[in-house]
Protein backbone atom coordinates (compact mmCIF):
# COMPACT_ATOMS: atom_id res chain seq x y z
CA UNK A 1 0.00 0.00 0.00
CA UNK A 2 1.41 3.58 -0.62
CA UNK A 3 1.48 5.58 1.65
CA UNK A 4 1.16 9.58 0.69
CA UNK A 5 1.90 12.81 2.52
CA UNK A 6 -1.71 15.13 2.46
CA UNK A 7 0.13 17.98 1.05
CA UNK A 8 1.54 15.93 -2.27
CA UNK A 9 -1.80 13.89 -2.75
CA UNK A 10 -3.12 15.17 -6.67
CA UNK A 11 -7.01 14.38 -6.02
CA UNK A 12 -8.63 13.97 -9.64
CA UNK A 13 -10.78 16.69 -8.62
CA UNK A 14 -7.91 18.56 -8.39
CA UNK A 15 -6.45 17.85 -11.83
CA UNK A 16 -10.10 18.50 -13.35
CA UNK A 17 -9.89 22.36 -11.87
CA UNK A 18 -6.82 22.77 -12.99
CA UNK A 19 -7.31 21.57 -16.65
CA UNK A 20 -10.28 24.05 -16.55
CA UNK A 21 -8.16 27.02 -15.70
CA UNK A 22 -5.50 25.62 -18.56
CA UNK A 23 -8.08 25.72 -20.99
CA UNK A 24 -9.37 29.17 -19.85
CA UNK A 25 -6.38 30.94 -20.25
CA UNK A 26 -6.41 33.79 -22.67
CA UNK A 27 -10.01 33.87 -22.69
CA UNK A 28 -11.22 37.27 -24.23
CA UNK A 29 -11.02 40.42 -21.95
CA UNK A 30 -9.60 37.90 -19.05
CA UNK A 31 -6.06 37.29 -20.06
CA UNK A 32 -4.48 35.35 -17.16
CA UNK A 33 -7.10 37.11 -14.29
CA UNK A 34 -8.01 33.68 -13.77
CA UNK A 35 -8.21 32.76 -10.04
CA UNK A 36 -8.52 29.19 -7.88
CA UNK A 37 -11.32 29.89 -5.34
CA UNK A 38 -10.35 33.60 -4.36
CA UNK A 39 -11.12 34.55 -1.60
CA UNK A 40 -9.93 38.54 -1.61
CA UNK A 41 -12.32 41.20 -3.32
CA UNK A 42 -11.31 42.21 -6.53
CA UNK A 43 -10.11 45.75 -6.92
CA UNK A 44 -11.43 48.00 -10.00
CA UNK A 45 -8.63 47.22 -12.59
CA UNK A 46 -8.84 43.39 -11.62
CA UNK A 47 -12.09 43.18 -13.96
CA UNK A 48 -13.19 41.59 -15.77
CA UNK A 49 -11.43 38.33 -14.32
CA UNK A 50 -12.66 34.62 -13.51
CA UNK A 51 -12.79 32.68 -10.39
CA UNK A 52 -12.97 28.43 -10.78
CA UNK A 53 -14.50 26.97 -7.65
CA UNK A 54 -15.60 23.16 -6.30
CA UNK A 55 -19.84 23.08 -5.89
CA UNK A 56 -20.35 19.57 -5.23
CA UNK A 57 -18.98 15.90 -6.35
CA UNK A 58 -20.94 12.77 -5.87
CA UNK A 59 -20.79 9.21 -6.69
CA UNK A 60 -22.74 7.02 -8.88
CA UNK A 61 -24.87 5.35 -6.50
CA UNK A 62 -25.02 2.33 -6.40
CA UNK A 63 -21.83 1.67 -8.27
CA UNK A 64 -21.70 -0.07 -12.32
CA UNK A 65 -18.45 -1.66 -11.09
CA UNK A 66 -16.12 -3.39 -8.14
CA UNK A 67 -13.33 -1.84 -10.20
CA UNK A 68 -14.10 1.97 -10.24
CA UNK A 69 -16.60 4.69 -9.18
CA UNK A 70 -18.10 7.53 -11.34
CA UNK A 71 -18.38 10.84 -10.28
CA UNK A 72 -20.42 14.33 -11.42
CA UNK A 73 -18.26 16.90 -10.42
CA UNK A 74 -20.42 20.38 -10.44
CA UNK A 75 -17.86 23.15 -11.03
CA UNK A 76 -18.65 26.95 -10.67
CA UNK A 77 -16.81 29.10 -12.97
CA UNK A 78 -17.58 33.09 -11.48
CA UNK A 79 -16.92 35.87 -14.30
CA UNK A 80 -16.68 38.80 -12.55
CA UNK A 81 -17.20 42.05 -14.54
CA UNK A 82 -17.70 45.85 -13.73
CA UNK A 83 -19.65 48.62 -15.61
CA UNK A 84 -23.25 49.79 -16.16
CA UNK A 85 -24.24 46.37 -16.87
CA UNK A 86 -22.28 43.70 -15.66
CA UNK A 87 -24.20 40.62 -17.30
CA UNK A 88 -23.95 42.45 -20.69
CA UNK A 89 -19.81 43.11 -20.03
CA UNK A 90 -19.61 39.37 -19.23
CA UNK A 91 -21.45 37.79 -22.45
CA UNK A 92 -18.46 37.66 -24.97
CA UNK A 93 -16.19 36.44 -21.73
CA UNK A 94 -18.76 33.48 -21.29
CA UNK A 95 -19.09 32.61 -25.03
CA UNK A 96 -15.50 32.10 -24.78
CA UNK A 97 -15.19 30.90 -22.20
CA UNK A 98 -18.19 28.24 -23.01
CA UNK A 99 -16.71 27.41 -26.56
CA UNK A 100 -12.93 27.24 -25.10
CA UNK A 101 -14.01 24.19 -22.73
CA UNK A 102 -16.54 22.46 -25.37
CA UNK A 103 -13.48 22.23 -27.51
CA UNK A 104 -12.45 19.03 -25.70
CA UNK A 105 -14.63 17.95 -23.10
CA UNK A 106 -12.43 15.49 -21.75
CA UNK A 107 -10.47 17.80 -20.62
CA UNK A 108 -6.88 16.32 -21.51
CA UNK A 109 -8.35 12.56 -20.59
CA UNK A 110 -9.37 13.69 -17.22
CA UNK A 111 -12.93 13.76 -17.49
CA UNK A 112 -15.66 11.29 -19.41
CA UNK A 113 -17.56 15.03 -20.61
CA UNK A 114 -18.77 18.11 -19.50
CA UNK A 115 -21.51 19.99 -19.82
CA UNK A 116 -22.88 23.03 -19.08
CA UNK A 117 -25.95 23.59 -16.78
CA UNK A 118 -26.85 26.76 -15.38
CA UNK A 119 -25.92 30.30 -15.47
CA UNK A 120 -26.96 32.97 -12.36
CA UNK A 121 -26.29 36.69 -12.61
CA UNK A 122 -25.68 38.78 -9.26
CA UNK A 123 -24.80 42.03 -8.59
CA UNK A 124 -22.24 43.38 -5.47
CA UNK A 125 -22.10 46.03 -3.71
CA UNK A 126 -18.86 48.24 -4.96
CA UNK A 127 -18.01 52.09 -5.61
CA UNK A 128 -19.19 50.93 -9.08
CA UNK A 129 -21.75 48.60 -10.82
CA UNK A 130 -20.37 45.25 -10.75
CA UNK A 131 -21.13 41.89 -10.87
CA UNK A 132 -20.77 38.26 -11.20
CA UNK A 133 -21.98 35.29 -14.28
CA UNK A 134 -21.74 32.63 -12.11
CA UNK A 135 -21.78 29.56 -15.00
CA UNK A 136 -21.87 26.25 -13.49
CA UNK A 137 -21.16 22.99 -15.69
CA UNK A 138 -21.39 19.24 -14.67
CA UNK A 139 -17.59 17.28 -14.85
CA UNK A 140 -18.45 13.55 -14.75
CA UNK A 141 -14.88 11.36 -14.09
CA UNK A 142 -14.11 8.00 -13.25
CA UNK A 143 -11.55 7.23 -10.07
CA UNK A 144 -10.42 3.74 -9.15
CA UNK A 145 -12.68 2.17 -5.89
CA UNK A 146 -9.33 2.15 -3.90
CA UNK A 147 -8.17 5.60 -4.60
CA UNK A 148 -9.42 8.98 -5.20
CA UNK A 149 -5.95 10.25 -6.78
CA UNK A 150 -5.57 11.00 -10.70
């Protein structure tokens, strides 16, 4: 059995979000503001600019196999945009964005597909207009039954 130290385990999840933010690089208006579950506010000249973030993963239940379990991975990617209209400011960003991850939707070989499956528009509070296009799409990925690493 191997053993692994928490801090060098590479969780397939982990990969997945990663391979998004790969993909999104250089998306229109975005460059490389792209940002792994921020947590700080974003300052005026930081928009537009995208935040990836884990909403939920669950397994197949009950499993198809002894061998392996499948997983839908919901992932929340956050376009954050400021101006009179925030939503409007954020449409070319999330055409790009959309098209840039349906160009291979296994994502390198990590993932079986994705798919989008909801978009939400919010506004915040901020010296000026600004808001977020929160689009979220379902990851489904297969991990061995004895490990969660990929």
């Amino acid at each position: 059995m191997r053993a692994a130290r928490l801090d060098t385990v590479a969780l397939k999840r982990e990969s997945i979000l990663a391979a998004i933010a790969t993909a999104l690089a250089g998306t229109v208006q975005v460059g490389s503001r792209i940002y792994r579950s921020r947590v700080e506010a974003f300052a005026r000249n930081e928009a537009p600019a995208m935040v990836i973030e884990p909403a939920a993963d669950s397994a197949e239940n009950p499993p198809v196999s002894i061998c392996y379990i499948d997983w839908t991975f919901t992932v929340e990617i956050a376009v954050h945009t400021r101006g009179a209209v925030p939503e409007t400011l954020a449409a070319p960003i999330v055409s790009d964005m959309h098209s840039k991850l349906m160009a291979d939707r296994t994502l390198g070989g990590r993932a079986m597909d994705i798919w989008p499956v909801n978009v939400q528009h919010q506004r915040e509070q901020a010296d000026a207009a600004a808001g977020w296009t929160i689009c979220s799409y379902l990851v489904r990925y297969r991990t061995a039954i004895t490990s969660l690493e990929g």
